[in-house]
Protein backbone atom coordinates (compact mmCIF):
# COMPACT_ATOMS: atom_id res chain seq x y z
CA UNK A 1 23.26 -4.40 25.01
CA UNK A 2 25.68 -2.23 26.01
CA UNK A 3 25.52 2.14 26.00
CA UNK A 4 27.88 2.07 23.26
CA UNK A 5 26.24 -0.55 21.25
CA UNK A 6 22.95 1.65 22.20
CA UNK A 7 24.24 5.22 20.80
CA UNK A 8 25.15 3.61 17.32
CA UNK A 9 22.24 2.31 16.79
CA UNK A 10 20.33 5.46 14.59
CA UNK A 11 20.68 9.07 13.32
CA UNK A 12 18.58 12.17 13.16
CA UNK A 13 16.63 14.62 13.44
CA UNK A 14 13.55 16.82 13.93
CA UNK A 15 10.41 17.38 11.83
CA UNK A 16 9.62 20.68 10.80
CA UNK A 17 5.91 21.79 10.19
CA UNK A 18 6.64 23.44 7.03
CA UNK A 19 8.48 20.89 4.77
CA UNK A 20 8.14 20.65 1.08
CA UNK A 21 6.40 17.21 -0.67
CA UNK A 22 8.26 14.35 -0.50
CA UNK A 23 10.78 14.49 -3.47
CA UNK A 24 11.31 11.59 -6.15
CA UNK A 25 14.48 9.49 -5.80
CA UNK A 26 14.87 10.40 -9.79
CA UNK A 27 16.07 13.97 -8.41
CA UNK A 28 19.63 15.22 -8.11
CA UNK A 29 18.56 16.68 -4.73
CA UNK A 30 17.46 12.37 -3.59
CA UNK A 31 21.09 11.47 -4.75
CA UNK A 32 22.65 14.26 -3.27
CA UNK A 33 21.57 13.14 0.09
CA UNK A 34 21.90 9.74 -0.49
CA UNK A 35 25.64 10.02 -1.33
CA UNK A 36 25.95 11.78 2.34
CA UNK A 37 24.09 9.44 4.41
CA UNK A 38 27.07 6.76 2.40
CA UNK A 39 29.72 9.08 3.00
CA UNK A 40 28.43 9.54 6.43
CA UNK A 41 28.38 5.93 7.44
CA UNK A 42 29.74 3.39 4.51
CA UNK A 43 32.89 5.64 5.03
CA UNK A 44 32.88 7.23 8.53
CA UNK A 45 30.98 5.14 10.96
CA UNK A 46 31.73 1.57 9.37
CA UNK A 47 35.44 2.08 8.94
CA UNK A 48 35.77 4.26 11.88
CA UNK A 49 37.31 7.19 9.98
CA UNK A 50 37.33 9.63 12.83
CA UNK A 51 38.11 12.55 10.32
CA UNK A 52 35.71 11.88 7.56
CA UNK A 53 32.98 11.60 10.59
CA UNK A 54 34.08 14.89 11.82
CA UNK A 55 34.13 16.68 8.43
CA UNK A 56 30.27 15.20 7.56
CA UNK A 57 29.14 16.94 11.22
CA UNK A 58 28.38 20.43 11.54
CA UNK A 59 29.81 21.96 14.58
CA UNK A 60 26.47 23.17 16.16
CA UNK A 61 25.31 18.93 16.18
CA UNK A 62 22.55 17.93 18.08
CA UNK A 63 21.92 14.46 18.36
CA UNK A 64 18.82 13.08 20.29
CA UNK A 65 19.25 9.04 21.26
CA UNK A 66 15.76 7.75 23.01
CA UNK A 67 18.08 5.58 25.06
CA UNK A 68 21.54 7.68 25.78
CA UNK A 69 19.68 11.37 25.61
CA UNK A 70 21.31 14.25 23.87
CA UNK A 71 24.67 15.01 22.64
CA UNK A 72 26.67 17.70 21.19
CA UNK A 73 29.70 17.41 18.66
CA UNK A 74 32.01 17.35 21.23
CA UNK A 75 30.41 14.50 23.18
CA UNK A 76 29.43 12.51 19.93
CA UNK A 77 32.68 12.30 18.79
CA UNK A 78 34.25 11.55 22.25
CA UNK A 79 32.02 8.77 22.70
CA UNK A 80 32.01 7.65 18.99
CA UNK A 81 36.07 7.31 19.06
CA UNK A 82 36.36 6.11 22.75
CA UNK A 83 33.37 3.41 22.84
CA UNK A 84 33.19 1.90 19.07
CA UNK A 85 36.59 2.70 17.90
CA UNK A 86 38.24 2.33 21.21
CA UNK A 87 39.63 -1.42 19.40
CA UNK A 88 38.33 -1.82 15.67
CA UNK A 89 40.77 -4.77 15.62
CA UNK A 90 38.46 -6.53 18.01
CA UNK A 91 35.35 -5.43 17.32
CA UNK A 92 33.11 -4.20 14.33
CA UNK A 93 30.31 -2.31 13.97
CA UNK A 94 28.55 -1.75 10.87
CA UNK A 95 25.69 0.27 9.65
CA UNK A 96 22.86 -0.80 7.24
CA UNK A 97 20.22 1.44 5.82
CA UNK A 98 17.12 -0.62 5.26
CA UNK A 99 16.05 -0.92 1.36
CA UNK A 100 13.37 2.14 0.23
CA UNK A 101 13.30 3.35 3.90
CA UNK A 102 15.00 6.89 3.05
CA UNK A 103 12.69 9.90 2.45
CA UNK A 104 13.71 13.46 1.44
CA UNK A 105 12.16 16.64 2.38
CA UNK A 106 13.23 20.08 1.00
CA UNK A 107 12.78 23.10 3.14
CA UNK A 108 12.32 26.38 1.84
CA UNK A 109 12.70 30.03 3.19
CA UNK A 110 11.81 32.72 0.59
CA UNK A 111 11.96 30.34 -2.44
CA UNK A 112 15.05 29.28 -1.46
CA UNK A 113 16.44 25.74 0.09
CA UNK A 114 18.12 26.03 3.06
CA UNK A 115 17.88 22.41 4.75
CA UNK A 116 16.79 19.09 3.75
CA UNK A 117 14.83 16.79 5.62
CA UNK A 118 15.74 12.85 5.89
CA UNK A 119 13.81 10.06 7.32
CA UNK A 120 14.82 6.64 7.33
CA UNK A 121 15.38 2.93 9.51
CA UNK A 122 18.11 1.48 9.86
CA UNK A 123 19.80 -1.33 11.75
CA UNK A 124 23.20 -2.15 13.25
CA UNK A 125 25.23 -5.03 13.27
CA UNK A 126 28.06 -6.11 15.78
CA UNK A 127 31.17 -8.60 15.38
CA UNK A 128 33.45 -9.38 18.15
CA UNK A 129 36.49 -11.04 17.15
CA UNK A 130 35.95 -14.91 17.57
CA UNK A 131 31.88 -14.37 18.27
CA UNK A 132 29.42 -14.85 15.92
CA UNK A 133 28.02 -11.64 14.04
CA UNK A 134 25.14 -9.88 15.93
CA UNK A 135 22.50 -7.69 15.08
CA UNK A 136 23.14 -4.88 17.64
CA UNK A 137 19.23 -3.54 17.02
CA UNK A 138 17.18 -1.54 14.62
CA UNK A 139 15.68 2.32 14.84
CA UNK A 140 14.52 4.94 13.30
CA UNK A 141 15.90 8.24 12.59
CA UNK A 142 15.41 11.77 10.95
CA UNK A 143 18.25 14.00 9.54
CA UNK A 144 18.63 17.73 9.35
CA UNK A 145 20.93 18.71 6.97
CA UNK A 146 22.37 22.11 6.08
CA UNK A 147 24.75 23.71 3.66
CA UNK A 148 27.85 25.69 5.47
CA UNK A 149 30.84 26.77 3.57
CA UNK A 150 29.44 25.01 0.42
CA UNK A 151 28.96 21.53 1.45
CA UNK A 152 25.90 19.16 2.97
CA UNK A 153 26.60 19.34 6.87
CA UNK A 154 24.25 16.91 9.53
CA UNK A 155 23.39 19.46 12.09
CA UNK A 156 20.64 17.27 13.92
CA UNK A 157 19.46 13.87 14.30
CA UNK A 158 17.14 12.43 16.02
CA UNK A 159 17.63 8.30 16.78
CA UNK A 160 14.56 6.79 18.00
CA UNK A 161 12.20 3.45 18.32
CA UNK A 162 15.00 1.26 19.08
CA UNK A 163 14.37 -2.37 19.18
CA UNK A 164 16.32 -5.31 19.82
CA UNK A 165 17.74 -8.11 17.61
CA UNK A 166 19.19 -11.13 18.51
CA UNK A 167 21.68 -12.99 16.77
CA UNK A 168 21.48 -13.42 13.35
CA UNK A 169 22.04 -16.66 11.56
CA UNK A 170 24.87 -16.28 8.98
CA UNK A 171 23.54 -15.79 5.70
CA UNK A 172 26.77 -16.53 3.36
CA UNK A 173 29.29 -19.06 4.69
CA UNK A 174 31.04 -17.77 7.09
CA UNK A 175 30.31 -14.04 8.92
CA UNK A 176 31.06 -10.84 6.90
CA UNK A 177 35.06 -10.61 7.79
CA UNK A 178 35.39 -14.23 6.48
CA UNK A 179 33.83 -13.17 3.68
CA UNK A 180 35.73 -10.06 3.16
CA UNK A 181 39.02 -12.73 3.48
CA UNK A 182 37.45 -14.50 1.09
CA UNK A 183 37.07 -11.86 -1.78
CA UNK A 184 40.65 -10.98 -0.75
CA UNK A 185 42.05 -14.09 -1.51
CA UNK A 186 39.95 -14.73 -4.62
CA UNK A 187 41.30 -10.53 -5.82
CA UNK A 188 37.52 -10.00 -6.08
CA UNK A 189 37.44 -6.53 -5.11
CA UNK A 190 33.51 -5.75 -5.28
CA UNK A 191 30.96 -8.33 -4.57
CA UNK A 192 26.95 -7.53 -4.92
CA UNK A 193 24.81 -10.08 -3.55
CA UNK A 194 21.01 -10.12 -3.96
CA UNK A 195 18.97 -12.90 -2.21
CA UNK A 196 15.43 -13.91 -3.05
CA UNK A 197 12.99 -15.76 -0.68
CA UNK A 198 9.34 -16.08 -0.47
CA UNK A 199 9.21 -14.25 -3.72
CA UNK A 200 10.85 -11.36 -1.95
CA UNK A 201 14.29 -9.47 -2.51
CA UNK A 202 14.92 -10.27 1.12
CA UNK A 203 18.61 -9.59 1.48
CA UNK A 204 21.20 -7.03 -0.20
CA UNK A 205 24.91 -7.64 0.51
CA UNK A 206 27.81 -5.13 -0.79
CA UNK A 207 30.99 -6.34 -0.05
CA UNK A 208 34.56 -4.97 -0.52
CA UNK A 209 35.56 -1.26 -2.15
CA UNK A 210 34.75 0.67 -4.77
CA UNK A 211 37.85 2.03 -5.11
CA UNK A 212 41.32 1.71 -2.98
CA UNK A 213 40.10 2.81 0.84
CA UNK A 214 36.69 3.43 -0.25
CA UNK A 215 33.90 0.62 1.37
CA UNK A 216 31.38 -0.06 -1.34
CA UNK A 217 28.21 1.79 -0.14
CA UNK A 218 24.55 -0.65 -0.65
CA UNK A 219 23.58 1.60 -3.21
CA UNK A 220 26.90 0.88 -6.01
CA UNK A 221 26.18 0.78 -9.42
CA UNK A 222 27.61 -2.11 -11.84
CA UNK A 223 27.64 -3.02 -15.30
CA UNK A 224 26.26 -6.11 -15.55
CA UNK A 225 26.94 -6.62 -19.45
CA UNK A 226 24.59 -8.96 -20.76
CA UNK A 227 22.22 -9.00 -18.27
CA UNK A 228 20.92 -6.07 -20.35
CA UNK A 229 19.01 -8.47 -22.61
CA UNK A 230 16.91 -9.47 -20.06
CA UNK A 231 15.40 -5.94 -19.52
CA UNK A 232 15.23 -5.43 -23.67
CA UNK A 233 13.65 -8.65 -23.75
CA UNK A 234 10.88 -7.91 -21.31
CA UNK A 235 10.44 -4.39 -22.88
CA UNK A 236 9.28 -6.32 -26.03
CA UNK A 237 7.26 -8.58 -23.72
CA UNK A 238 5.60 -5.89 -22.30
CA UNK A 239 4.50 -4.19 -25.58
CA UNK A 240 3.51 -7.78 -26.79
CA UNK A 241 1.23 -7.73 -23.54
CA UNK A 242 -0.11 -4.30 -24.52
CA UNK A 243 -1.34 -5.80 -27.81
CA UNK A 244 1.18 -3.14 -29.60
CA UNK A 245 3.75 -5.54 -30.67
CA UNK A 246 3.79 -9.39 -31.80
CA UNK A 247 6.68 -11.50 -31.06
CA UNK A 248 6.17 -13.15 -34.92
CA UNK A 249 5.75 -10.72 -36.62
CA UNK A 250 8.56 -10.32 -39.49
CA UNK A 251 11.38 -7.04 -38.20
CA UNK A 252 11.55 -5.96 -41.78
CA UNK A 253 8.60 -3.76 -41.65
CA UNK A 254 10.15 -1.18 -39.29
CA UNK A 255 14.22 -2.25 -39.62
CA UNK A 256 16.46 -3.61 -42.35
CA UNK A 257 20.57 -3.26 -41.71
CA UNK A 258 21.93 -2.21 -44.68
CA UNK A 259 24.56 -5.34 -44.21
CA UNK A 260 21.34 -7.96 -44.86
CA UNK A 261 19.12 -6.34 -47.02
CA UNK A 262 20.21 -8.09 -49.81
CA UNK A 263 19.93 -11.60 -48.27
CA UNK A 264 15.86 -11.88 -48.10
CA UNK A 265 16.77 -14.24 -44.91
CA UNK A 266 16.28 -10.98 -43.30
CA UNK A 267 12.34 -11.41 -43.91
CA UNK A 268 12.87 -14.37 -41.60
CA UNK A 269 13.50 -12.26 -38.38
CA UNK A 270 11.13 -11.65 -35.33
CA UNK A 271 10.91 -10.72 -31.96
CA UNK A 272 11.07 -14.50 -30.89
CA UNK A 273 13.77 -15.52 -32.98
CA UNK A 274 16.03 -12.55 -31.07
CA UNK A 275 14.91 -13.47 -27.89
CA UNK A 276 15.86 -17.15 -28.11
CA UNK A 277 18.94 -16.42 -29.93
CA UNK A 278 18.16 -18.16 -33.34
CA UNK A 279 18.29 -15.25 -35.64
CA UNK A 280 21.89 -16.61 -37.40
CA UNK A 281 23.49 -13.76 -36.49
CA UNK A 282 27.29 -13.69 -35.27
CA UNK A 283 27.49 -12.24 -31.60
CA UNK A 284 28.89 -8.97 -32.99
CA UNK A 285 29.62 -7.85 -36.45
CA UNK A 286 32.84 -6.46 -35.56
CA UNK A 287 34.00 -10.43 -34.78
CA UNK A 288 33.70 -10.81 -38.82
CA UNK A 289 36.85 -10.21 -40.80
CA UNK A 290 34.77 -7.42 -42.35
CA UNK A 291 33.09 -6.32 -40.08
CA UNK A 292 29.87 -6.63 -41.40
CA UNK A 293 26.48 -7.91 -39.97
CA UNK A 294 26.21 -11.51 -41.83
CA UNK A 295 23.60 -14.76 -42.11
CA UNK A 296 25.79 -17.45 -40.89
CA UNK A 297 23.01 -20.16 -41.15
CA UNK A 298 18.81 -19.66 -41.82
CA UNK A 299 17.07 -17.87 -38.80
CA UNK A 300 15.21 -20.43 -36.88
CA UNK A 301 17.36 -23.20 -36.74
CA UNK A 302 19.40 -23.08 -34.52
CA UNK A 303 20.71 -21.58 -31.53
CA UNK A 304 23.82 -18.88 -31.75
CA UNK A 305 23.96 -16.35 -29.29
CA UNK A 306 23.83 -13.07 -30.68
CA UNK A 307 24.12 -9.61 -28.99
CA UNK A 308 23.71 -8.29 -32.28
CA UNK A 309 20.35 -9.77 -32.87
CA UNK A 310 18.73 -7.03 -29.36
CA UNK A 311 20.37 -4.32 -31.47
CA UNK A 312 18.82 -5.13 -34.21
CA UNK A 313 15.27 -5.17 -31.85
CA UNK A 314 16.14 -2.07 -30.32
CA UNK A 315 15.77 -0.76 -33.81
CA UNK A 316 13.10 -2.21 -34.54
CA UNK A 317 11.55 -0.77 -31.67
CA UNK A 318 12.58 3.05 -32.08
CA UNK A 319 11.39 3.09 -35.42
CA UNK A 320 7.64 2.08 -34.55
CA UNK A 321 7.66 4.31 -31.41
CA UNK A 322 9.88 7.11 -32.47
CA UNK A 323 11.15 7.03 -28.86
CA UNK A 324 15.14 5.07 -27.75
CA UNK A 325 15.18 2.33 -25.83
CA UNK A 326 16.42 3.78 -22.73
CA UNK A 327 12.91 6.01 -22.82
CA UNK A 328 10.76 3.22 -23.29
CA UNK A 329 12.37 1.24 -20.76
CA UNK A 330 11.78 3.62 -17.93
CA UNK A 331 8.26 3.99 -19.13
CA UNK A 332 7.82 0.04 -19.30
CA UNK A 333 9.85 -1.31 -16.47
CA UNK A 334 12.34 1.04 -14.49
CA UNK A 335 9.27 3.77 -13.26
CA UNK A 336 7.08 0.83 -12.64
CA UNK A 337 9.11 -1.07 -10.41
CA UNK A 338 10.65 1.98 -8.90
CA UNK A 339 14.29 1.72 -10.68
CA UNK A 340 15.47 4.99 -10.07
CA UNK A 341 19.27 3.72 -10.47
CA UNK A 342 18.74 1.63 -13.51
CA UNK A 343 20.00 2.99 -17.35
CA UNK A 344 21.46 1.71 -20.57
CA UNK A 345 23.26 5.54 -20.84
CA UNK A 346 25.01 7.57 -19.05
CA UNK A 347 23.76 11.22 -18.16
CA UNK A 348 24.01 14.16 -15.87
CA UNK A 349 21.82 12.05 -13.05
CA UNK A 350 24.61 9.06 -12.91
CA UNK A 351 26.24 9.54 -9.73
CA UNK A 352 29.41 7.97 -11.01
CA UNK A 353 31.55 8.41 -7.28
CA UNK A 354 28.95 4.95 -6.75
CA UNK A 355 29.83 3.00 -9.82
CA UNK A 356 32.44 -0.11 -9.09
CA UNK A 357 35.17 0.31 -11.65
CA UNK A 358 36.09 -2.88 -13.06
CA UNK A 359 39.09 -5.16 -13.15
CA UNK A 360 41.20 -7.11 -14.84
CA UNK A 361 42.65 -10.20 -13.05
CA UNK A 362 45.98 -8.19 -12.26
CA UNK A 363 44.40 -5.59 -10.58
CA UNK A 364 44.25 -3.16 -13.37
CA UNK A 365 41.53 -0.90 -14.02
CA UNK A 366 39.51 -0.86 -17.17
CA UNK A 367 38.15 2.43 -18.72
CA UNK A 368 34.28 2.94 -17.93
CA UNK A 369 31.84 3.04 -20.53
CA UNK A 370 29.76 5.77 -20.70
CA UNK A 371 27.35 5.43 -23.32
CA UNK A 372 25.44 8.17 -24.63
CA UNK A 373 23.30 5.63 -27.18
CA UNK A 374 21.18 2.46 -25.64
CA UNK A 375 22.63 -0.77 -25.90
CA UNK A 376 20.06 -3.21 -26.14
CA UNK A 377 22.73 -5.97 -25.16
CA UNK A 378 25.10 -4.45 -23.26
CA UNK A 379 26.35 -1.96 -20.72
CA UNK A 380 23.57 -1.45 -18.37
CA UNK A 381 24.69 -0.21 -15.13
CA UNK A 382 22.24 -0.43 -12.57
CA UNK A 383 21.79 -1.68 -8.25
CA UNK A 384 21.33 -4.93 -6.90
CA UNK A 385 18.16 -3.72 -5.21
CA UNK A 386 17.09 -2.32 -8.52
CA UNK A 387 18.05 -5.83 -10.51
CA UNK A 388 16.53 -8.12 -7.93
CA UNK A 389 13.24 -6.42 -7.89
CA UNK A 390 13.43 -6.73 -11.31
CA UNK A 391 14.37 -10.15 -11.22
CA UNK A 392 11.38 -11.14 -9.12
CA UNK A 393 9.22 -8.93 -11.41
CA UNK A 394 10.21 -11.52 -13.83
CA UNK A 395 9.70 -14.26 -11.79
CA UNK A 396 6.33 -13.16 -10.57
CA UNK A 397 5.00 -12.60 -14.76
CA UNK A 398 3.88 -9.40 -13.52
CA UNK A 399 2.30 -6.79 -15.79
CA UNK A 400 2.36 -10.06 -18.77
CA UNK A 401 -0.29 -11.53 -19.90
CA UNK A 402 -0.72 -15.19 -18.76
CA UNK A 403 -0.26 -16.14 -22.78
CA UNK A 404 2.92 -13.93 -23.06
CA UNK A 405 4.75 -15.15 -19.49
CA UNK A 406 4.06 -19.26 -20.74
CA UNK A 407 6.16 -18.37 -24.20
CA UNK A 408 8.92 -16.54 -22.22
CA UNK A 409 9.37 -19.67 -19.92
CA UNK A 410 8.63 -22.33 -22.95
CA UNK A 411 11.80 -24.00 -24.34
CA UNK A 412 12.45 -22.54 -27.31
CA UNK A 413 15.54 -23.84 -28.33
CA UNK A 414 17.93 -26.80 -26.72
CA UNK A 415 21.44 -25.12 -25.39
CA UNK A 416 23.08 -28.06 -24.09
CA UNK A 417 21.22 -31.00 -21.71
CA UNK A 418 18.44 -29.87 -19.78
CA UNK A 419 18.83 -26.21 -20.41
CA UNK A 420 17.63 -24.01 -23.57
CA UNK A 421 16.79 -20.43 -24.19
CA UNK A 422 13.34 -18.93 -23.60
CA UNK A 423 12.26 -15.52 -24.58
CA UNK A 424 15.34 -13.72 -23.12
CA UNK A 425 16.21 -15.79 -20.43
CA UNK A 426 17.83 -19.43 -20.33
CA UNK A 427 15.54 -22.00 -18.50
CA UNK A 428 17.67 -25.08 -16.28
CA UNK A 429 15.16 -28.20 -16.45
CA UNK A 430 15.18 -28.85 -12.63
CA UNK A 431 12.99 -31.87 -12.83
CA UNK A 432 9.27 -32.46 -11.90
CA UNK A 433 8.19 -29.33 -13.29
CA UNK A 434 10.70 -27.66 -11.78
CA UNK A 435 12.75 -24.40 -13.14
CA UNK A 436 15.03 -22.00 -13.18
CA UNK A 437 15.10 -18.42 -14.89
CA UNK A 438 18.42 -17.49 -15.73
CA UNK A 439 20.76 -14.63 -17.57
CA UNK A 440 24.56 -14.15 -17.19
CA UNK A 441 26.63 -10.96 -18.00
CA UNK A 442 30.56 -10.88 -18.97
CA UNK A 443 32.45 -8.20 -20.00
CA UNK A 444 35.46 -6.63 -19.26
CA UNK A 445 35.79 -5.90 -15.47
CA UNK A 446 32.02 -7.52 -14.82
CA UNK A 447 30.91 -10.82 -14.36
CA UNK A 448 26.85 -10.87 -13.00
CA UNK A 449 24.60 -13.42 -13.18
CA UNK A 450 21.27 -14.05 -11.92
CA UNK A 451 18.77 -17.11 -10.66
CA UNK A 452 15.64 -17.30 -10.09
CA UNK A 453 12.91 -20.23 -9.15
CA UNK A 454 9.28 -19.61 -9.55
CA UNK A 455 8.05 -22.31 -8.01
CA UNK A 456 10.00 -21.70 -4.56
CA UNK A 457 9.86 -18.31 -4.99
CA UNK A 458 14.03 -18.16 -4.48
CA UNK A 459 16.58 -16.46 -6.14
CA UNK A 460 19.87 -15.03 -6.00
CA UNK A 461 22.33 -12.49 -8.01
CA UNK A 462 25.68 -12.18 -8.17
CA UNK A 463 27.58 -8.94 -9.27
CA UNK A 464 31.21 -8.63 -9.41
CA UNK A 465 33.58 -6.42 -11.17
CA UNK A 466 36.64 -8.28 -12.30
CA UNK A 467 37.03 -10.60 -15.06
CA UNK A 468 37.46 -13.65 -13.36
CA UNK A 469 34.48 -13.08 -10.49
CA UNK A 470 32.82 -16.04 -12.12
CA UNK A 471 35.02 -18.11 -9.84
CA UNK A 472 32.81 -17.27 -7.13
CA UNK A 473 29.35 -18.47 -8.36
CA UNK A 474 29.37 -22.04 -7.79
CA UNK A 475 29.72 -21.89 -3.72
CA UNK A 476 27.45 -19.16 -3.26
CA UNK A 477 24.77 -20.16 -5.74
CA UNK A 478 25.02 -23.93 -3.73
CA UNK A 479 24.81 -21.95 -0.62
CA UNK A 480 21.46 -19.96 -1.33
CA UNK A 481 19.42 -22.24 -3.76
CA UNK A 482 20.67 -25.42 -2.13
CA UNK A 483 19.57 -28.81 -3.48
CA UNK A 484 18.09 -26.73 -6.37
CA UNK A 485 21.74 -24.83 -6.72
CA UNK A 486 23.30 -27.68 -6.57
CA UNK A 487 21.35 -29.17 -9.58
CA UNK A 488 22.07 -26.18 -11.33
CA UNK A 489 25.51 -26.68 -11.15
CA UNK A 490 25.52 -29.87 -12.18
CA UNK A 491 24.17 -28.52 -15.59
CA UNK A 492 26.83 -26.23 -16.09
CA UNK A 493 29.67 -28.84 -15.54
CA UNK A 494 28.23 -31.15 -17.41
């Protein structure tokens, strides 16, 4: 390993006796920090943006390596733009911070914040032109940051516990420039990838920028559309587990839309109907020539997918717990499962320089929605970390009761050959008991979906943000899930 490949390895800083608790990732303060340590690396260190890497450093630096000793500004920067960005053409190095490593500490003087504490691990990775991608080594590091002239400044770090990788196997086809060429080629200009092994979200892969010059940092935030239904669905589920909800009981109890409520097939509608898609609805009212929320044949039999349908849930649901959707969510699933960057709305804690703006297929831009209402259907914007520990959540039945889990993997109703809906998820009949849990999103400037096996324990999602990302499913769905993938996608083109 060589002294260069040595100093990039970690960051920061020393521990102070009297720090503040540990703060929640929920708090501005978290985010704030967060968004430097991206701005710090995503777009200094892995671009080699010698200016932005200047502007994040306070003058008075001190940074203390375990391996290379201690350096000032001066001698950072020197090194940092003759050793890793002496030829960027030739060789890449990239930084990674490792999923729920990060910790924030406030410090106080007088009542009043001064610094902020951050402790973290992270690892480095290394591609020579014509070499395989290498895995330069992983460490540990602390961060002192301070405010001067109104911004977040690093003014020491301390990089320690080094330890050696060797070379890694390549997890997509191809190593991460190919890949890069590969998004280029296919105009896909964010790509979120999410692998699942051993029942694990083992892997998290950003690719491309957020916006023009701008690396997408691990942390971006997409709308994934429909995969919103999922984590309505399994907010019902929940409640059903809780014994304060039933998935047959009739809707009409708690909602009737004024559209229906002269049609008694509205009496017909429950929680597993809406789940499974068999309610009758249209997918959106608006689609009707007037607009209006219609029967278009008698819930239960048969399957029309129906966005419309989780709205009319989400109602449901408010009025028996006088609380929105959004709040019940983050009581349900998004504090248990720690996702702090997970939201049907849009509020004063979305960090919105992280969201990846979506695309048409010319390269144009679409508006972002910013709701202020839940969307049971629609709209969520949320992480792959925070999705694929949801994901396996879901694949793991965890916090449902053994009862409630079997119905939401039970074919409910046939889609096409050897796939049907469950309770707010499609199931693929993989053969000899085999299965996959599935749930796509599409919208304008997102196309997500999401995979996962509970037998093998394997999964993988897929987040783009351009209206035609779909096109790059097949091959990397093949690529992860193998024979299973491949069976999958022999379903879909059948």
């Amino acid at each position: 390993m060589t002294k260069y490949t040595h100093f990039i390895l970690p960051f920061f800083i020393f521990f102070f006796s009297n720090t503040q608790a540990q703060i929640e990732k929920t708090e501005a303060l978290y985010k704030t920090i967060m968004s430097r340590d991206s701005l710090l690396f995503s777009v200094g260190f892995n671009t080699c943006n010698i200016s932005q890497m200047e502007n994040m450093l306070s003058d008075r630096l001190e940074f203390y390596h375990d391996k290379d000793g201690i350096s000032d500004k001066k001698k950072f920067m020197i090194d940092f733009k003759n050793g890793l960005c002496k030829a960027p053409e030739m060789r890449q190095v990239k930084r990674v911070l490792i999923d729920k490593s990060s910790e924030i500490y406030p410090m106080y003087q007088n009542g009043k914040l001064y610094a902020v504490i951050q402790n973290g691990s992270h690892e480095f990775s290394e591609k020579e032109k014509g070499k395989p991608e290498k895995l330069g080594g992983k460490a540990k590091f602390t961060n002192f940051w301070m405010i001067e002239n109104g911004s977040w400044k690093l003014v020491k770090s301390l990089s320690f516990d080094h330890q050696a990788k060797s070379t890694i196997q390549e997890d997509i086809p191809g190593d991460d420039q190919a890949i890069e060429s590969w998004l280029k080629e296919n105009k896909i200009p964010t790509l979120g990838l999410g692998i699942i092994e051993e029942g694990k979200l083992k892997q998290i892969r950003i690719f491309g920028e957020i916006k023009k010059g701008v690396p997408a940092p691990y942390n971006t935030y997409f709308n994934v559309a429909s995969l919103t239904k999922p984590v309505t669905a399994m907010v019902a589920l929940r409640l059903v587990s809780l014994g304060k909800w039933k998935l047959d009981e009739p809707l009409d109890q708690y909602w009737v839309d004024p559209d229906v409520l002269n049609d008694p097939r509205h009496r017909k509608l429950t929680t597993r109907l809406i789940l499974s898609h068999q309610t009758g609805f249209p997918n959106w009212r608006w689609m009707n020539p007037d607009k209006k929320l219609n029967f278009q044949f008698e819930p239960g039999t048969q399957y029309q997918y129906s966005g419309e349908g989780f709205e009319y849930l989400r109602k449901a649901l408010e009025k028996k717990f006088g609380k929105p959707l959004n709040q019940l969510a983050r009581e349900l699933i998004f504090q248990p499962l720690s996702m702090d960057d997970t939201d049907y709305i849009w509020n004063q804690h979305t960090e919105e320089s992280r969201f990846a703006i979506g695309y048409n297929k010319e390269g144009q831009p679409y508006p972002t929605e910013k709701n202020k209402v839940s969307n049971a259907a629609d709209d969520l914007h949320t992480t792959i970390q925070d999705y694929g520990n949801f994901m396996v959540s879901v694949m793991k039945g965890e916090n449902l009761k053994p009862e409630v889990f079997q119905e939401m993997t039970k074919n409910q109703v046939k889609t096409k050959e050897n796939k049907y809906f469950g309770l707010g998820f499609e199931i693929y009949d993989l053969g000899n008991g085999n299965y996959a849990l599935s749930h796509g999103g599409a919208d304008l400037g997102t196309r997500c979906i999401a995979f996962v096996l509970p037998k093998s324990g394997k999964g993988i999602l897929i987040f783009t943000n351009v209206d035609d990302g779909h096109k790059v499913y097949e091959k990397l769905v093949v690529h992860y899930l193998g024979e299973e993938g491949k069976k999958i996608v022999a379903i879909e083109t059948k």
